[in-house]
Protein backbone atom coordinates (compact mmCIF):
# COMPACT_ATOMS: atom_id res chain seq x y z
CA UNK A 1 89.39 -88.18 35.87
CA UNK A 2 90.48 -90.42 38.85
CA UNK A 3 94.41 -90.70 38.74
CA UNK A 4 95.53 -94.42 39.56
CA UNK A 5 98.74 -95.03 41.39
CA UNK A 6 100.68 -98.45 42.14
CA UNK A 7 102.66 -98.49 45.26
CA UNK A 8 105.06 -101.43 45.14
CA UNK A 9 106.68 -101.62 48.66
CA UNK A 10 107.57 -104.54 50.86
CA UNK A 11 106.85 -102.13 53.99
CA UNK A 12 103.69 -102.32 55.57
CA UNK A 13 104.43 -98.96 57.39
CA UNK A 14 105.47 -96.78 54.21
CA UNK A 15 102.40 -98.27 52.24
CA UNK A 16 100.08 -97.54 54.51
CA UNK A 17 101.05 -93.67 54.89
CA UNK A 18 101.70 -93.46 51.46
CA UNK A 19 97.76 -95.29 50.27
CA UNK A 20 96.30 -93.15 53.06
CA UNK A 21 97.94 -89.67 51.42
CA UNK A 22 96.90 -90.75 47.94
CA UNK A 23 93.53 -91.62 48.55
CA UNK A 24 93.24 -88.17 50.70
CA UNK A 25 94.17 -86.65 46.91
CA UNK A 26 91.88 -88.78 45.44
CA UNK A 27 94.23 -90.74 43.69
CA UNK A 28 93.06 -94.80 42.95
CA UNK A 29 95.84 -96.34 45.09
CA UNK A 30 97.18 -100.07 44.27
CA UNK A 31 99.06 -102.13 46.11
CA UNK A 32 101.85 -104.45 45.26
CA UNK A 33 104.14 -106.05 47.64
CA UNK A 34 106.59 -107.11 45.38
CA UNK A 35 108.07 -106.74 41.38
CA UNK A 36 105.68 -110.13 40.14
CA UNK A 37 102.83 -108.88 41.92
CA UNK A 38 103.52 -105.84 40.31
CA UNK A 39 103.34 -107.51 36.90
CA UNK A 40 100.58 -109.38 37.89
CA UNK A 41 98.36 -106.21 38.78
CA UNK A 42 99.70 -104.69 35.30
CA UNK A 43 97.73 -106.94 33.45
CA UNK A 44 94.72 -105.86 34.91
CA UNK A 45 95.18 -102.52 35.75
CA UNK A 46 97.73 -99.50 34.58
CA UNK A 47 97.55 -96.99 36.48
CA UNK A 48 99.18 -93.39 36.04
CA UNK A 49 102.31 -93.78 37.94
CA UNK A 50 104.49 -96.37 39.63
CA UNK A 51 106.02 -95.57 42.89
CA UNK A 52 108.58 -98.46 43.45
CA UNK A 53 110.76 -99.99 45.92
CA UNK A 54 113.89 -100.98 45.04
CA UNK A 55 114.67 -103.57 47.52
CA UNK A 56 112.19 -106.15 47.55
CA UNK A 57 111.73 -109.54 47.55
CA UNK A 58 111.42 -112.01 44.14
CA UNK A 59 111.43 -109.28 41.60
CA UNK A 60 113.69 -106.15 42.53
CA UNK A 61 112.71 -102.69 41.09
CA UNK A 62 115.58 -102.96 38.72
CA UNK A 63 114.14 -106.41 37.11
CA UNK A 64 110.35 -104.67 37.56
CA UNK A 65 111.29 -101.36 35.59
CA UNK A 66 113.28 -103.42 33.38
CA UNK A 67 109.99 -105.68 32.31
CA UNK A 68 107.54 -102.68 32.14
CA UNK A 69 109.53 -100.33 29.87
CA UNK A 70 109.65 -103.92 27.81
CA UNK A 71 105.73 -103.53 27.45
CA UNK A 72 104.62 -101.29 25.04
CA UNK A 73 100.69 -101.25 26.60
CA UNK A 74 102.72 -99.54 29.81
CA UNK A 75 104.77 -96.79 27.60
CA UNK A 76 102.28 -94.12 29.29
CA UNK A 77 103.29 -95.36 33.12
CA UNK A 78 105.07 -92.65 35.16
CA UNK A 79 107.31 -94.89 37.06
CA UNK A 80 109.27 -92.94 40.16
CA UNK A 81 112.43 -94.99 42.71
CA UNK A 82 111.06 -94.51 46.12
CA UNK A 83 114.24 -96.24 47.17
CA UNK A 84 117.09 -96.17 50.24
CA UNK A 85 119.90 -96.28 48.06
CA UNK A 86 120.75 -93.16 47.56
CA UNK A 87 124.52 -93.44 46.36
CA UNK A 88 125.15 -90.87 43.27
CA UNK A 89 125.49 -94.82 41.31
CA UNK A 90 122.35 -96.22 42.55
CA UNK A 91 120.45 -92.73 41.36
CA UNK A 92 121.75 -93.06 38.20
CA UNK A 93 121.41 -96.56 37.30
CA UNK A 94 117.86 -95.31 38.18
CA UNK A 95 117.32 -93.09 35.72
CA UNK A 96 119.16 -95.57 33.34
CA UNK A 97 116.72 -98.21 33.51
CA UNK A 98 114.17 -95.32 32.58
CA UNK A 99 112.45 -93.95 36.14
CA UNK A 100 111.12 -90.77 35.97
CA UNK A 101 111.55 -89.45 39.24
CA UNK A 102 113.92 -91.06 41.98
CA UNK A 103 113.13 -90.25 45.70
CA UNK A 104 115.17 -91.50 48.36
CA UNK A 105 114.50 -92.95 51.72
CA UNK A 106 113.50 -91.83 54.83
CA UNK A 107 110.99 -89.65 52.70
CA UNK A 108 108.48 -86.62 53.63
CA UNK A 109 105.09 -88.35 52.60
CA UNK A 110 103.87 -85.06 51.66
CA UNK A 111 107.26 -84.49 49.39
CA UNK A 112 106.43 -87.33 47.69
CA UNK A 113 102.61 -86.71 47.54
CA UNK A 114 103.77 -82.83 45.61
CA UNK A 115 106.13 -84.83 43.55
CA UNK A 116 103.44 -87.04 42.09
CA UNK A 117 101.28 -84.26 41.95
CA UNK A 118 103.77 -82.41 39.63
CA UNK A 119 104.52 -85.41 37.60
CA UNK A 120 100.64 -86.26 36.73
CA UNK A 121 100.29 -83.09 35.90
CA UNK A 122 103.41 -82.59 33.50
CA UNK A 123 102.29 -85.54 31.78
């Protein structure tokens, strides 16, 4: 079965490494820019996992975690912090608002590939 994975990033540069890995691992990659076009795509799609951007325009990845663990048609979504904050706080609050995995910024995109890897296959 395909695995489908939502990058929400702002970055041009990180999504396009990041969609090009996936897809190499035959994930179905997604792309969201920001938290509301996150949402939007949501209703339409739910994939496996959620790699998301903290800082973003519009909707942050606090207020975009926040609204998803609301949902309970998105209770199955592995949601991982691909994030630069990486003060012992901003981890934490993280994990708080119910993230799965938090990976910090500048990232190995084949760390984060194994990561996802591991997850989907956890869960």
């Amino acid at each position: 079965m395909t695995k489908k994975i939502l990058i929400v990033d702002d970055e041009p540069n990180i999504v396009m490494s990041l969609e090009y890995a996936f897809k190499k691992m035959n994930f179905e990659v997604f792309i969201a820019r920001d938290g509301s076009e996150t949402l939007e795509l949501l209703k339409k799609v739910i994939p496996n996992v959620i790699l998301l951007d903290i800082m973003m325009p519009n909707v942050d990845g606090y207020q975009t975690i926040k609204q998803i663990k609301e949902n309970e048609a998105f209770a199955t979504i592995k949601i991982v912090f691909l994030s630069a904050k990486n003060r012992e706080a901003d981890i934490k609050k993280g994990f708080e608002y119910g993230a799965d995995k938090y990976l910090i910024k500048p990232f190995s995109v084949k760390k984060v590939v194994a990561e996802i890897m591991e997850l989907c296959e956890n869960h």
